[in-house]
C-alpha atoms as a PDB file:
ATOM      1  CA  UNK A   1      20.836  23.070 -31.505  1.00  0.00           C
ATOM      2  CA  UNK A   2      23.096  21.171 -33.994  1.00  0.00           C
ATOM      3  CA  UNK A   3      26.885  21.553 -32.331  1.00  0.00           C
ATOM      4  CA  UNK A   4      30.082  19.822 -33.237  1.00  0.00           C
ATOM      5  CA  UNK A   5      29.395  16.786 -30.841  1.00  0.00           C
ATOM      6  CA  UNK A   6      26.156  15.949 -32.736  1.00  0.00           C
ATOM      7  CA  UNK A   7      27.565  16.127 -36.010  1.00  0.00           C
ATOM      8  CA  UNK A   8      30.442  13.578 -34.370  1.00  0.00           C
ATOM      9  CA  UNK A   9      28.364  11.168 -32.956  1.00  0.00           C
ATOM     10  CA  UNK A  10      25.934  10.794 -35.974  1.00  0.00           C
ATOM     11  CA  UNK A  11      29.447  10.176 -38.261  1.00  0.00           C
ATOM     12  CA  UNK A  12      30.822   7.809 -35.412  1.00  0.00           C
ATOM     13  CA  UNK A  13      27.367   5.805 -35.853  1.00  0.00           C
ATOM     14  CA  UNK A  14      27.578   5.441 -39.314  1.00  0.00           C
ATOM     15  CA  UNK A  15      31.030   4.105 -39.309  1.00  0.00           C
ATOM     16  CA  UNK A  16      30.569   2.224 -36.346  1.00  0.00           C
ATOM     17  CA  UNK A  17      27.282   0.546 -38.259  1.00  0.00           C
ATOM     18  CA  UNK A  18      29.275  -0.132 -41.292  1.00  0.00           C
ATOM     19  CA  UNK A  19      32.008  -1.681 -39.362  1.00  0.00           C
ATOM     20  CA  UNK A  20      29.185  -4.245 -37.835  1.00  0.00           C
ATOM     21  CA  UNK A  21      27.627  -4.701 -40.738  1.00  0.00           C
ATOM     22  CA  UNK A  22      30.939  -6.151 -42.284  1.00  0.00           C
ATOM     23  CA  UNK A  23      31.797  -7.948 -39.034  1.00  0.00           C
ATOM     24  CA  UNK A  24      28.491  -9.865 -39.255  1.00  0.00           C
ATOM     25  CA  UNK A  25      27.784 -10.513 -43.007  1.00  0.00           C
ATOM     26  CA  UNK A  26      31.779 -10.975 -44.493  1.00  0.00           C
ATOM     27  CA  UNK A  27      30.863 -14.394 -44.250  1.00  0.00           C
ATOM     28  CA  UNK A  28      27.673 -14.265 -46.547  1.00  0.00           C
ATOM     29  CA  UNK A  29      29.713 -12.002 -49.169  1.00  0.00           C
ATOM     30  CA  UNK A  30      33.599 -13.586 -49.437  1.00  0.00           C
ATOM     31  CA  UNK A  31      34.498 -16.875 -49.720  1.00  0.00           C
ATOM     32  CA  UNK A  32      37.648 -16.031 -47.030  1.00  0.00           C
ATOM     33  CA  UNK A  33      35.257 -15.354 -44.820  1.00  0.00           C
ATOM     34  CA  UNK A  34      33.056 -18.290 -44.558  1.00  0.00           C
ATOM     35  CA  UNK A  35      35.034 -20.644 -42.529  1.00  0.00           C
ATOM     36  CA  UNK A  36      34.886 -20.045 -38.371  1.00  0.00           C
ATOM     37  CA  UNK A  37      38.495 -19.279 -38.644  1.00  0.00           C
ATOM     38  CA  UNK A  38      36.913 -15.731 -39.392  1.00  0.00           C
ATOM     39  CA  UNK A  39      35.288 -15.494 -36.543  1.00  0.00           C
ATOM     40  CA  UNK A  40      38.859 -14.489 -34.586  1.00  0.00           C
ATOM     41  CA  UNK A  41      39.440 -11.511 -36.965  1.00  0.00           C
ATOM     42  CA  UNK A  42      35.593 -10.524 -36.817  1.00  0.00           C
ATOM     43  CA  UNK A  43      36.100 -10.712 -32.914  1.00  0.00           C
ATOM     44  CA  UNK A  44      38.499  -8.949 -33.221  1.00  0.00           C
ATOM     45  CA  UNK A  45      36.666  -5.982 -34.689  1.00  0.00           C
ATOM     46  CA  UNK A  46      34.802  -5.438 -31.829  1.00  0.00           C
ATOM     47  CA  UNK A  47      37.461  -3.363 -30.034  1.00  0.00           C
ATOM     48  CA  UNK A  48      37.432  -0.671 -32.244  1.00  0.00           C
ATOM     49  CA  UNK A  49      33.256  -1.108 -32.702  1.00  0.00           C
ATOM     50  CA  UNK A  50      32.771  -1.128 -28.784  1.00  0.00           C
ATOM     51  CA  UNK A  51      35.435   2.353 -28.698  1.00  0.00           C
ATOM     52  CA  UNK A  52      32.989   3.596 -31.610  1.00  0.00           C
ATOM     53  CA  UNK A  53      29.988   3.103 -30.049  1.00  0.00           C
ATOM     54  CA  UNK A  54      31.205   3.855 -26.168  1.00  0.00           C
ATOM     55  CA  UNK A  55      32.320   7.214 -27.745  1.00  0.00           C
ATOM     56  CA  UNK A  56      28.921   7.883 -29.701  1.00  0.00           C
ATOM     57  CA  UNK A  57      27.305   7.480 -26.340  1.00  0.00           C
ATOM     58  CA  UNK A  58      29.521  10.208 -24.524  1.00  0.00           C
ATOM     59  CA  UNK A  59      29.716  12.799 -26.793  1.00  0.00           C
ATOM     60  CA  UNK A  60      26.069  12.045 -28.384  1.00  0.00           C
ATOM     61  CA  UNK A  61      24.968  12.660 -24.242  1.00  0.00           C
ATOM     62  CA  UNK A  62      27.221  15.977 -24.091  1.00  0.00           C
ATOM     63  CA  UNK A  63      25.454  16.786 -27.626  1.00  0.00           C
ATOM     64  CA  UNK A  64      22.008  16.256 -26.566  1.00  0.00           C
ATOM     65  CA  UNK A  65      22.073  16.492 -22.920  1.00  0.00           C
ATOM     66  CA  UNK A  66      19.725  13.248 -22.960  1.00  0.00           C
ATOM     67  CA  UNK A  67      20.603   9.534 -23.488  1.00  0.00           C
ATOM     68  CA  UNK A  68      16.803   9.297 -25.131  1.00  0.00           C
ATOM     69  CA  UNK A  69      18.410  11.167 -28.454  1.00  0.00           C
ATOM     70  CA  UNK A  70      21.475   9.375 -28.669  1.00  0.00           C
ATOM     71  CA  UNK A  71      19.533   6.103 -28.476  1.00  0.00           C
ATOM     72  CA  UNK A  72      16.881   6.778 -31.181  1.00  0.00           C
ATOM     73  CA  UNK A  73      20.095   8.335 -33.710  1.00  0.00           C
ATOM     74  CA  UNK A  74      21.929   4.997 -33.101  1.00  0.00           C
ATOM     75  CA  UNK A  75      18.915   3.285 -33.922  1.00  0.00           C
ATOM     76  CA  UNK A  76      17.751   5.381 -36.453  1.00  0.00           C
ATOM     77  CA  UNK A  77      21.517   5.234 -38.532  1.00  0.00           C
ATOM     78  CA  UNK A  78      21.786   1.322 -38.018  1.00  0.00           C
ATOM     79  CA  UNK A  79      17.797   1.318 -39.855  1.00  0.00           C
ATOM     80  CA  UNK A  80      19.303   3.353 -42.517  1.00  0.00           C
ATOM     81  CA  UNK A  81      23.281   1.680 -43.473  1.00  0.00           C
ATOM     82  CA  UNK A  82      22.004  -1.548 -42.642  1.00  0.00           C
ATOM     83  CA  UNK A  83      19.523  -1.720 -45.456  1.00  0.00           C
ATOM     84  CA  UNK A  84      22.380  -0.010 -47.613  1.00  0.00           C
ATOM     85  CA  UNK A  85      24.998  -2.118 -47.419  1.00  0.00           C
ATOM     86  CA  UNK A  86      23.121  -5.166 -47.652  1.00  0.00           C
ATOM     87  CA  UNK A  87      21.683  -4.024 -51.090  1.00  0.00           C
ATOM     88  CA  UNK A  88      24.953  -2.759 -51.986  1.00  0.00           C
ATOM     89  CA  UNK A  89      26.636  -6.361 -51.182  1.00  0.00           C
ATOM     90  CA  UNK A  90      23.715  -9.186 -51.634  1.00  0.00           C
ATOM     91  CA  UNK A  91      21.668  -7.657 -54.087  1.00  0.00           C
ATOM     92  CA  UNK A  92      18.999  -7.752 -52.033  1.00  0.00           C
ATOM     93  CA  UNK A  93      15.891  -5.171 -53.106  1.00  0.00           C
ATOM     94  CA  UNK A  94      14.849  -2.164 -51.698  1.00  0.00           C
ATOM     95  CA  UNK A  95      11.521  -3.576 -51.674  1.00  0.00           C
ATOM     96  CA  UNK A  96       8.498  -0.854 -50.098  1.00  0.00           C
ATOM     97  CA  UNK A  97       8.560  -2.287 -46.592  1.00  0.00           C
ATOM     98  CA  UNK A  98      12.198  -1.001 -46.919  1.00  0.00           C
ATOM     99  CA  UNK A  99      11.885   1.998 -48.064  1.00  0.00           C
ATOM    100  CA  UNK A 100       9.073   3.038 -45.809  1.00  0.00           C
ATOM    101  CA  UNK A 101      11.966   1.975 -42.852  1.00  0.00           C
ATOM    102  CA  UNK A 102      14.211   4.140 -44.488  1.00  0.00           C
ATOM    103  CA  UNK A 103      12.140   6.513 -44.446  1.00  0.00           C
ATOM    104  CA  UNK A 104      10.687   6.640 -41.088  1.00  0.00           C
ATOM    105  CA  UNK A 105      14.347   6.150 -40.497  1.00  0.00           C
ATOM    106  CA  UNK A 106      15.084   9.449 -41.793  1.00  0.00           C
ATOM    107  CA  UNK A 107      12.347  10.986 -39.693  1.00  0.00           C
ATOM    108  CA  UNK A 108      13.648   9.626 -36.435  1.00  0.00           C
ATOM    109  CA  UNK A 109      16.875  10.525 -37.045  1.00  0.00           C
ATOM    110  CA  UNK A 110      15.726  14.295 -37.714  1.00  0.00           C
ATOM    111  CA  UNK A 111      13.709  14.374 -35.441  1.00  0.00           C
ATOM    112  CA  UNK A 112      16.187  14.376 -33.009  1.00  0.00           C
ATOM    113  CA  UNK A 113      18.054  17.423 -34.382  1.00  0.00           C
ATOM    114  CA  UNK A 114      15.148  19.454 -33.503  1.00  0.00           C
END
């Protein structure tokens, strides 16, 4: 069931989610980025984001032959680097309403590989 346009899609999402994640929160991590001068390079970003996530969509559809799947693994990796990276960055705790959404997370995601 697993084929090579699966496996690129779900990578595609993670970088893609990283790449927002930084987009959004620069400003709460470096001082550089706290000033709405930012904003241009973070707008910037988006080009490559929207080609990240426009190409998820096609290949995850050729993958799965469904939208449905695609749309639950986007959702599924943005539940799981979001939580990540914000940890990773802020310092913020994995508290156990976290880690259950990680978790679940984790199901979803597999849950479409069946």
């Amino acid at each position: 069931m697993i084929n090579k346009y699966i496996v690129l899609t779900t990578v595609l999402f993670f970088v893609a989610n990283i790449l927002v994640w930084y987009q959004l929160n620069s400003q709460l991590v470096w001082k550089w980025a706290e000033s709405s001068k930012s904003m241009w390079i973070m707008s910037l970003f988006g080009i490559p984001i929207s080609i990240l996530f426009w190409y998820c969509t096609k290949w995850g559809y050729i993958g799965f032959g469904n939208l449905w799947a695609v749309r639950f693994l986007g959702f599924a990796v943005s539940m799981m680097t979001f939580p990540i990276m914000t940890y990773w960055y802020l310092g913020e705790p994995m508290t156990m309403k976290v880690i259950l959404t990680l978790g679940l997370a984790t199901i979803i995601m597999l849950l479409q590989f069946i």
